[in-house]
PDB file of N, CA and C in Angstrom:
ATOM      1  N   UNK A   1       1.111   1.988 -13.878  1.00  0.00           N
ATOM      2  CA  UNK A   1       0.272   3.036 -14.408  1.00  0.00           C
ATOM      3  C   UNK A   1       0.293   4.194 -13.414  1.00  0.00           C
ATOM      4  N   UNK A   2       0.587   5.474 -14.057  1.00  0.00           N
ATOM      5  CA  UNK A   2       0.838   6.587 -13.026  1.00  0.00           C
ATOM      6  C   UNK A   2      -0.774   7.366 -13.019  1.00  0.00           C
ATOM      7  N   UNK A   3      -0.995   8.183 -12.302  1.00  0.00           N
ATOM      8  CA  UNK A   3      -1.737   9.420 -12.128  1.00  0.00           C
ATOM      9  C   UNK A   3      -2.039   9.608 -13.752  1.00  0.00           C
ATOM     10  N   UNK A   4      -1.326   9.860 -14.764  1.00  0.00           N
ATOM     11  CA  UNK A   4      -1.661  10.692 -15.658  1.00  0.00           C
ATOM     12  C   UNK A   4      -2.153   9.864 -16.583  1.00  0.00           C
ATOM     13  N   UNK A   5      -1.695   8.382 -16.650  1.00  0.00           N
ATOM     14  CA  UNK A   5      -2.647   7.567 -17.437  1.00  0.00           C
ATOM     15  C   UNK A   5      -3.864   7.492 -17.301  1.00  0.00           C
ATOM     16  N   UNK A   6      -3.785   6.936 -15.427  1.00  0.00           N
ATOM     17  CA  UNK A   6      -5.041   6.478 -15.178  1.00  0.00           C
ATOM     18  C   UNK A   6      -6.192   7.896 -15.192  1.00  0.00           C
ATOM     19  N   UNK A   7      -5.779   9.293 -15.230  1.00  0.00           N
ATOM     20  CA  UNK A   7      -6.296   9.957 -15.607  1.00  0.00           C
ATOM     21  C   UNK A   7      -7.053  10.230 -17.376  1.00  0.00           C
ATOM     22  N   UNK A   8      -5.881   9.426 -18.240  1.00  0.00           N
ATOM     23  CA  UNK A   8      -6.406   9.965 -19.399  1.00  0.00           C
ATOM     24  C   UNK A   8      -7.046   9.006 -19.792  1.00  0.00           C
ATOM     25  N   UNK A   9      -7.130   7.384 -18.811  1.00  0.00           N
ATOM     26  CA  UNK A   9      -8.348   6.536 -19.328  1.00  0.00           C
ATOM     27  C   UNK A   9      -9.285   7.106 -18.960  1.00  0.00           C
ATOM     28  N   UNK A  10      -9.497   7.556 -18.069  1.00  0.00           N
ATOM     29  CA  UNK A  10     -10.954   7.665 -17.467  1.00  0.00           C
ATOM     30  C   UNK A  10     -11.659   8.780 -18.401  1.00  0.00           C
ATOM     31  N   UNK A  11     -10.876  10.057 -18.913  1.00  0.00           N
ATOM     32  CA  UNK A  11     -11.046  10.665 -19.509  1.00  0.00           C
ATOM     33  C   UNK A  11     -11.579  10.388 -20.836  1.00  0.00           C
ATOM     34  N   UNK A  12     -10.995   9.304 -21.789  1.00  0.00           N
ATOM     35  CA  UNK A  12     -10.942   9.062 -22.993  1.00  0.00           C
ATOM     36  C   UNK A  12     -12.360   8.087 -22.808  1.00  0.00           C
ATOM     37  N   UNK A  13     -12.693   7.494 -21.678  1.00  0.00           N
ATOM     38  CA  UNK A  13     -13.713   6.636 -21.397  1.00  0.00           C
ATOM     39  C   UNK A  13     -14.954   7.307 -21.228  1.00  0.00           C
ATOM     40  N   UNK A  14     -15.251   8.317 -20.438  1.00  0.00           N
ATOM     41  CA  UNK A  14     -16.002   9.068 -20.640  1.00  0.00           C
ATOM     42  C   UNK A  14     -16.473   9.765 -21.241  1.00  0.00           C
ATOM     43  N   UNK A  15     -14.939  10.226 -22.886  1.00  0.00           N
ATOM     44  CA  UNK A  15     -15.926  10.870 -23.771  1.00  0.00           C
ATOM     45  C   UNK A  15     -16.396   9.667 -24.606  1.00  0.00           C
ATOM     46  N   UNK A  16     -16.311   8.824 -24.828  1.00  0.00           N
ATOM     47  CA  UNK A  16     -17.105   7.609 -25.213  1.00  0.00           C
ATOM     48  C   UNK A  16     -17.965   7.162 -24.784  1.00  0.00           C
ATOM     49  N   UNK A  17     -18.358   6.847 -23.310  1.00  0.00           N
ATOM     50  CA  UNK A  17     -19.466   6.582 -22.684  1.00  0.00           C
ATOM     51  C   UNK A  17     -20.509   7.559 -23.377  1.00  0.00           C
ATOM     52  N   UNK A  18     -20.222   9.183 -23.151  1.00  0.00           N
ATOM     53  CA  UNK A  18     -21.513  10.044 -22.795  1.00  0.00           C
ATOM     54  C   UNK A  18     -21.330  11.165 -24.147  1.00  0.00           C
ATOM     55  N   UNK A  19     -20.300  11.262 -25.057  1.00  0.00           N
ATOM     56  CA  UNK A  19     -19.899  12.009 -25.838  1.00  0.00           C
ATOM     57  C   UNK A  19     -20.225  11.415 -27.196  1.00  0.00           C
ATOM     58  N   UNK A  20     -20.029   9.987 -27.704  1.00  0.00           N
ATOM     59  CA  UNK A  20     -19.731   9.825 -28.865  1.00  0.00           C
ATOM     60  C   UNK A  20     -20.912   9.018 -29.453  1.00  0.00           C
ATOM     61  N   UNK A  21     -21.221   9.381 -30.350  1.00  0.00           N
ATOM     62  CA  UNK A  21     -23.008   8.654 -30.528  1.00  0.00           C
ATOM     63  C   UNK A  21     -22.693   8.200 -31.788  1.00  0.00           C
ATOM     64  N   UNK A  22     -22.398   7.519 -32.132  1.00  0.00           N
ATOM     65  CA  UNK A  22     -21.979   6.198 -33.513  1.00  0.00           C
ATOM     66  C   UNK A  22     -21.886   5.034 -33.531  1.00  0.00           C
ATOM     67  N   UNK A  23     -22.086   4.692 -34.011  1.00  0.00           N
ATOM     68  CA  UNK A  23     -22.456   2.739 -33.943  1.00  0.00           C
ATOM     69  C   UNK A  23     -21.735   1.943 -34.482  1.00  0.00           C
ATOM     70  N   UNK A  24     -20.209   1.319 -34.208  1.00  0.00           N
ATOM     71  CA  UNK A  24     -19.290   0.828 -35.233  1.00  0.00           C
ATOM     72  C   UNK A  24     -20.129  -0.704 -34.823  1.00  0.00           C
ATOM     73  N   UNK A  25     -20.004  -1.012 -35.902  1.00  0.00           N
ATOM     74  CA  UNK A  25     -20.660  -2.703 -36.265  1.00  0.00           C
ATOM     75  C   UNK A  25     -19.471  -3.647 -35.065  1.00  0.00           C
ATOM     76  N   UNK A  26     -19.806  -4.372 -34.794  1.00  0.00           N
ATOM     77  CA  UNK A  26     -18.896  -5.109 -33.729  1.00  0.00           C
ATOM     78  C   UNK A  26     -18.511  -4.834 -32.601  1.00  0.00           C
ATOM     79  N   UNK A  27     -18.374  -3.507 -32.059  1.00  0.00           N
ATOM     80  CA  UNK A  27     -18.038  -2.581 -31.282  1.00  0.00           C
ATOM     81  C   UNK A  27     -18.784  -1.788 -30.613  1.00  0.00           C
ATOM     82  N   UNK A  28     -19.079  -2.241 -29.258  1.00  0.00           N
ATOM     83  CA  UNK A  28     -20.070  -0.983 -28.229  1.00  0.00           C
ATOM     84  C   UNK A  28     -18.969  -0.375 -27.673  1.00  0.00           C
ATOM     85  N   UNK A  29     -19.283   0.783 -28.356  1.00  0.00           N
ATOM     86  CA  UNK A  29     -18.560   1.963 -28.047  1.00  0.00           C
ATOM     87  C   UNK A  29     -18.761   2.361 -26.248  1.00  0.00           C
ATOM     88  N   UNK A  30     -19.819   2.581 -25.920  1.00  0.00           N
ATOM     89  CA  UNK A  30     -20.143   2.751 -24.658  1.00  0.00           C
ATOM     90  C   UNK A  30     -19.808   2.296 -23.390  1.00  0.00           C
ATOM     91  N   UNK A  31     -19.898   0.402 -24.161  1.00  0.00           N
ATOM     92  CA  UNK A  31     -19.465  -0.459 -23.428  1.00  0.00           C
ATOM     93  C   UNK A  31     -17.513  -0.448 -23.302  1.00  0.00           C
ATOM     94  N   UNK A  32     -16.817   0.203 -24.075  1.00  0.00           N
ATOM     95  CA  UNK A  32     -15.606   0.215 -24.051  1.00  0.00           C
ATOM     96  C   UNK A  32     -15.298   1.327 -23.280  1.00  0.00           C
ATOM     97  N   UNK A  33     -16.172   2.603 -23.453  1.00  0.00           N
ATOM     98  CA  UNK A  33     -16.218   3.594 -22.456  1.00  0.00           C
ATOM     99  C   UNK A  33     -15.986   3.487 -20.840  1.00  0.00           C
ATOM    100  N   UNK A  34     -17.023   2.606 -20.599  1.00  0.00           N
ATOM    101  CA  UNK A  34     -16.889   2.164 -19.174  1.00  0.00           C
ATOM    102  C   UNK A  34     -15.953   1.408 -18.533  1.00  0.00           C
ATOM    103  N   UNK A  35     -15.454   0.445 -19.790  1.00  0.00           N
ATOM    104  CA  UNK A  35     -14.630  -0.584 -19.404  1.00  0.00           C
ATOM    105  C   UNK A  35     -13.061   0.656 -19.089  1.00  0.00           C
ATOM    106  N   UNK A  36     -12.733   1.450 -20.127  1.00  0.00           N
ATOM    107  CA  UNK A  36     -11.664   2.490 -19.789  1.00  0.00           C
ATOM    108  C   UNK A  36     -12.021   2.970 -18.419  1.00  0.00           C
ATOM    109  N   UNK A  37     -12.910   3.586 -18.146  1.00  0.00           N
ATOM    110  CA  UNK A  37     -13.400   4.534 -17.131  1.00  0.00           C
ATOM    111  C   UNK A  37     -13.005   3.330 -15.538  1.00  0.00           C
ATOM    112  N   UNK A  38     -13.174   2.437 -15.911  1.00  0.00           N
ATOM    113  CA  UNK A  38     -13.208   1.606 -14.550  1.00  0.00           C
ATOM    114  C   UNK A  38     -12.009   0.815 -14.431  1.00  0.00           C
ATOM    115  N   UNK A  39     -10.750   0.880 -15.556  1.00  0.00           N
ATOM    116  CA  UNK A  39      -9.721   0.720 -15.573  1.00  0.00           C
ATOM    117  C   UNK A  39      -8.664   1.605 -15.164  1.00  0.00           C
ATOM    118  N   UNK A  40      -9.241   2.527 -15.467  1.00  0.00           N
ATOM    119  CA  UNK A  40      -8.012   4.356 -14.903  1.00  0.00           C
ATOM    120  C   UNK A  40      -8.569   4.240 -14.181  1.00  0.00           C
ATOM    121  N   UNK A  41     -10.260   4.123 -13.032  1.00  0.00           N
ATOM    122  CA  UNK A  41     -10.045   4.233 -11.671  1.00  0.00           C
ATOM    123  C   UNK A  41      -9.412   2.879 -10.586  1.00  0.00           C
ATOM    124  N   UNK A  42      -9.146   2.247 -11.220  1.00  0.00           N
ATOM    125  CA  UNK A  42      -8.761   1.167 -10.673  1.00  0.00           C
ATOM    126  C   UNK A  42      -6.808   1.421 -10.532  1.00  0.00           C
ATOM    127  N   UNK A  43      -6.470   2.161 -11.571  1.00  0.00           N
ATOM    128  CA  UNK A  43      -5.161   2.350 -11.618  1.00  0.00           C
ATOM    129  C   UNK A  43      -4.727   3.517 -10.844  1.00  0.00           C
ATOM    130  N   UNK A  44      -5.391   4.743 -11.148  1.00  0.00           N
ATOM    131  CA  UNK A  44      -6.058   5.399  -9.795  1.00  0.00           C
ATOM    132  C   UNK A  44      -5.751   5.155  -8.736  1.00  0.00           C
ATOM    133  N   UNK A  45      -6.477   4.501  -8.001  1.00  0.00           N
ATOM    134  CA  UNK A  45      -6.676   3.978  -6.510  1.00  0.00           C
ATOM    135  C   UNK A  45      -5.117   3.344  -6.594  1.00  0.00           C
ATOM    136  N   UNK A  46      -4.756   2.498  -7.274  1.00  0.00           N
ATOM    137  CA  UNK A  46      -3.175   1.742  -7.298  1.00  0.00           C
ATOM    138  C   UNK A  46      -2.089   2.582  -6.804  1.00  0.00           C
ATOM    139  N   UNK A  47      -2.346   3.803  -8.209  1.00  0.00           N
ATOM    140  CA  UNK A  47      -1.537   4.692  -7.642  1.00  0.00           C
ATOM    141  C   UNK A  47      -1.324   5.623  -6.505  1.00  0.00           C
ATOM    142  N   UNK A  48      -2.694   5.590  -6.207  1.00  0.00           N
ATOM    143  CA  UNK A  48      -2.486   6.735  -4.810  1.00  0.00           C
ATOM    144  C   UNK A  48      -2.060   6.038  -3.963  1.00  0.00           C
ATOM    145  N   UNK A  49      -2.149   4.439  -3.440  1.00  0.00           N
ATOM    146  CA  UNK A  49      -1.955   3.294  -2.239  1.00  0.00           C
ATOM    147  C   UNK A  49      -0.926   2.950  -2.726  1.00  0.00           C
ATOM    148  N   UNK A  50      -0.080   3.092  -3.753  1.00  0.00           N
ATOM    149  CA  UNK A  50       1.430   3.080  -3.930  1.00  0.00           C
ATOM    150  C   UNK A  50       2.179   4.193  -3.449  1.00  0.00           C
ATOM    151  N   UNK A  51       2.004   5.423  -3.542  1.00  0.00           N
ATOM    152  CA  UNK A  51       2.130   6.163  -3.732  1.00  0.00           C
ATOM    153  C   UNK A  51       2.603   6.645  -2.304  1.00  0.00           C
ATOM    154  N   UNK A  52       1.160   6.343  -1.548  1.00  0.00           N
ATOM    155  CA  UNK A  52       1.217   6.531   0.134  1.00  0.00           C
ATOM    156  C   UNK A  52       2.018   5.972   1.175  1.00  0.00           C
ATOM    157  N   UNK A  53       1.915   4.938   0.518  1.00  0.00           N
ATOM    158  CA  UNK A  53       3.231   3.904   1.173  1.00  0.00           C
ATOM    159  C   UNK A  53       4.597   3.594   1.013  1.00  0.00           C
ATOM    160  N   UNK A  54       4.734   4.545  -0.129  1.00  0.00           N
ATOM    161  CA  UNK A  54       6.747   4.411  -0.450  1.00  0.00           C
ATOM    162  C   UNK A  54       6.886   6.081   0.420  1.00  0.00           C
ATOM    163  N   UNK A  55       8.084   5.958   0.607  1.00  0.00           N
ATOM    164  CA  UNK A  55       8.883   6.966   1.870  1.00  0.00           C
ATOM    165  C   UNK A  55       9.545   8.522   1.287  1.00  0.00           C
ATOM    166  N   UNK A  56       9.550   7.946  -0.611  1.00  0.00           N
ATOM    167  CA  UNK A  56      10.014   8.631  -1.004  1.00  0.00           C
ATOM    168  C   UNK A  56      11.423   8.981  -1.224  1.00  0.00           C
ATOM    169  N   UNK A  57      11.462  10.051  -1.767  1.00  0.00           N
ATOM    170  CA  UNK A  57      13.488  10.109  -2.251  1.00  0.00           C
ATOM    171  C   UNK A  57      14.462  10.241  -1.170  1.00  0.00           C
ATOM    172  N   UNK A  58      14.679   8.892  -0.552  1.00  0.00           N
ATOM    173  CA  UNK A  58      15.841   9.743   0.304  1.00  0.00           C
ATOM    174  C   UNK A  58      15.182   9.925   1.721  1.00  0.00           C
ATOM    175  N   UNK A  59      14.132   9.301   1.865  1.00  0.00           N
ATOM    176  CA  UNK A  59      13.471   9.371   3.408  1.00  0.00           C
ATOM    177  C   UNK A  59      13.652   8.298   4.048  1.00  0.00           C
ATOM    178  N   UNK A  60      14.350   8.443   4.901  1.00  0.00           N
ATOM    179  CA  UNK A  60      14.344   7.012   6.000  1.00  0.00           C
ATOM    180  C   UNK A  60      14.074   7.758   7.357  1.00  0.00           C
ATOM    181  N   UNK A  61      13.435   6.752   7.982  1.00  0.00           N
ATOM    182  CA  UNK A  61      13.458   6.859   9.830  1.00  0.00           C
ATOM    183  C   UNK A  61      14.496   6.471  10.424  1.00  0.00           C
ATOM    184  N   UNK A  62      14.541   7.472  11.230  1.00  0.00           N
ATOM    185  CA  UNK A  62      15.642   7.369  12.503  1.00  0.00           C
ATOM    186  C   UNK A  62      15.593   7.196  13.450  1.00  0.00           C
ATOM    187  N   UNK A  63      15.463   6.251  14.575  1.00  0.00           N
ATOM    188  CA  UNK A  63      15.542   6.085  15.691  1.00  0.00           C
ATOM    189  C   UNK A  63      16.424   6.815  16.923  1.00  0.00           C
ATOM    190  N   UNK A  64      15.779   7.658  18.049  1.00  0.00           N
ATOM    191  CA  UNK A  64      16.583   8.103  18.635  1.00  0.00           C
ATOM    192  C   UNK A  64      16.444   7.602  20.038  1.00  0.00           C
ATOM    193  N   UNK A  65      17.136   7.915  21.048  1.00  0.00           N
ATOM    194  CA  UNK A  65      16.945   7.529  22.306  1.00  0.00           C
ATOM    195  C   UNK A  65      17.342   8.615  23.637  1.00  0.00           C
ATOM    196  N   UNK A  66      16.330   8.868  23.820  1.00  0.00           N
ATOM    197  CA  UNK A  66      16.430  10.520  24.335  1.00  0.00           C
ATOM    198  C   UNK A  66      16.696   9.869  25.929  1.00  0.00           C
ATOM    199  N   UNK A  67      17.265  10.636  26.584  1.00  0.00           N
ATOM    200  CA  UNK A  67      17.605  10.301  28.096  1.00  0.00           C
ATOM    201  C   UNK A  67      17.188  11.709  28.914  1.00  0.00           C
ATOM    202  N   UNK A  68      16.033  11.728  30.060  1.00  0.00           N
ATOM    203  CA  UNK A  68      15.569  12.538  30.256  1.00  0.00           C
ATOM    204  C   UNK A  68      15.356  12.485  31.838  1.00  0.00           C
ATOM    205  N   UNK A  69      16.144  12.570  32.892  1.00  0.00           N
ATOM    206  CA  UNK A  69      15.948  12.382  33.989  1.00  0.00           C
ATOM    207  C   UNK A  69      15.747  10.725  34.207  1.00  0.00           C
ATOM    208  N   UNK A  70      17.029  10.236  33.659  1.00  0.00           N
ATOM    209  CA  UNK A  70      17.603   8.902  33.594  1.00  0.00           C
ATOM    210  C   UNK A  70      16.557   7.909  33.054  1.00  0.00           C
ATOM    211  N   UNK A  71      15.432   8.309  32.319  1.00  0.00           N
ATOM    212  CA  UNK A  71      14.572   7.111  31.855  1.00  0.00           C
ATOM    213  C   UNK A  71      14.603   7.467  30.264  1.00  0.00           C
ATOM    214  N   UNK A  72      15.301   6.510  29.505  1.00  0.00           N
ATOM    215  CA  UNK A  72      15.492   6.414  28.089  1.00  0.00           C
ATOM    216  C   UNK A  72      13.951   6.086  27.537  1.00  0.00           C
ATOM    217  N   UNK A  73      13.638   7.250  26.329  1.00  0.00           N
ATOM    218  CA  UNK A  73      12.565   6.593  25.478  1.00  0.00           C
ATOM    219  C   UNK A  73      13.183   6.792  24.165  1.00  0.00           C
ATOM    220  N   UNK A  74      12.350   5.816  23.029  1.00  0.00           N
ATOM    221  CA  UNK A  74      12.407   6.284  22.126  1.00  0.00           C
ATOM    222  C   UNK A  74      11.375   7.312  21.381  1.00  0.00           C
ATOM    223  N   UNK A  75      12.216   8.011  20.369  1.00  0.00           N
ATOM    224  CA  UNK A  75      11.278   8.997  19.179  1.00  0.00           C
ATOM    225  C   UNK A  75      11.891   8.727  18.009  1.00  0.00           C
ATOM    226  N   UNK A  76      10.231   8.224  17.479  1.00  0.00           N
ATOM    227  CA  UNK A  76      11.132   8.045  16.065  1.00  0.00           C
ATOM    228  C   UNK A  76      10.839   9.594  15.015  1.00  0.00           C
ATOM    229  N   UNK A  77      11.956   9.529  14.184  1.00  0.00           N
ATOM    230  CA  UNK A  77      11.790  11.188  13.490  1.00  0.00           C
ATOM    231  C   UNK A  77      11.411  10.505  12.019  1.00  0.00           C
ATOM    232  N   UNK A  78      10.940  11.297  11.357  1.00  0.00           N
ATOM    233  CA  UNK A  78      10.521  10.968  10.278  1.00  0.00           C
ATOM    234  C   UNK A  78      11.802  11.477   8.594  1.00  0.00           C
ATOM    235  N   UNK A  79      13.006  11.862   9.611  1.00  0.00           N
ATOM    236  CA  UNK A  79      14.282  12.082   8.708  1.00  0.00           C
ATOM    237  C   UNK A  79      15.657  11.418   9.276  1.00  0.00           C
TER     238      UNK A  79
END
């Protein structure tokens, strides 16, 4: 689930929670409201902690080993 789902549950959940005032027989509307609303933020949060932790297109670290008045360190670069 990307950003734009978990955006349009929360969305579609909320106008049900606080928007839609009708009473289908079998069905709490409200109660399905919330249940959306707390499903897109849950997918949400997924996505951003996925999101944060992949490197992306084509990004790797490089290890270098710099020699600087004969004492080698490393730096790592972020390309």
């Amino acid at each position: 689930m990307g950003f734009g789902t978990s955006l349009f549950l929360i969305a579609v959940g909320a106008i049900l929670k606080f928007a839609v005032n009708v009473s289908v027989q079998g069905v709490d509307l409200q109660a399905v409201g919330v249940i959306l609303m707390i499903v897109g933020a849950i997918g949400l949060v997924a996505s951003i902690v996925v999101w944060n932790t992949w490197g992306g297109f084509g990004a790797t670290r490089r290890r270098r080993t710099i020699v600087e008045d004969d004492r080698p360190y490393d730096r790592t670069y972020p390309y």
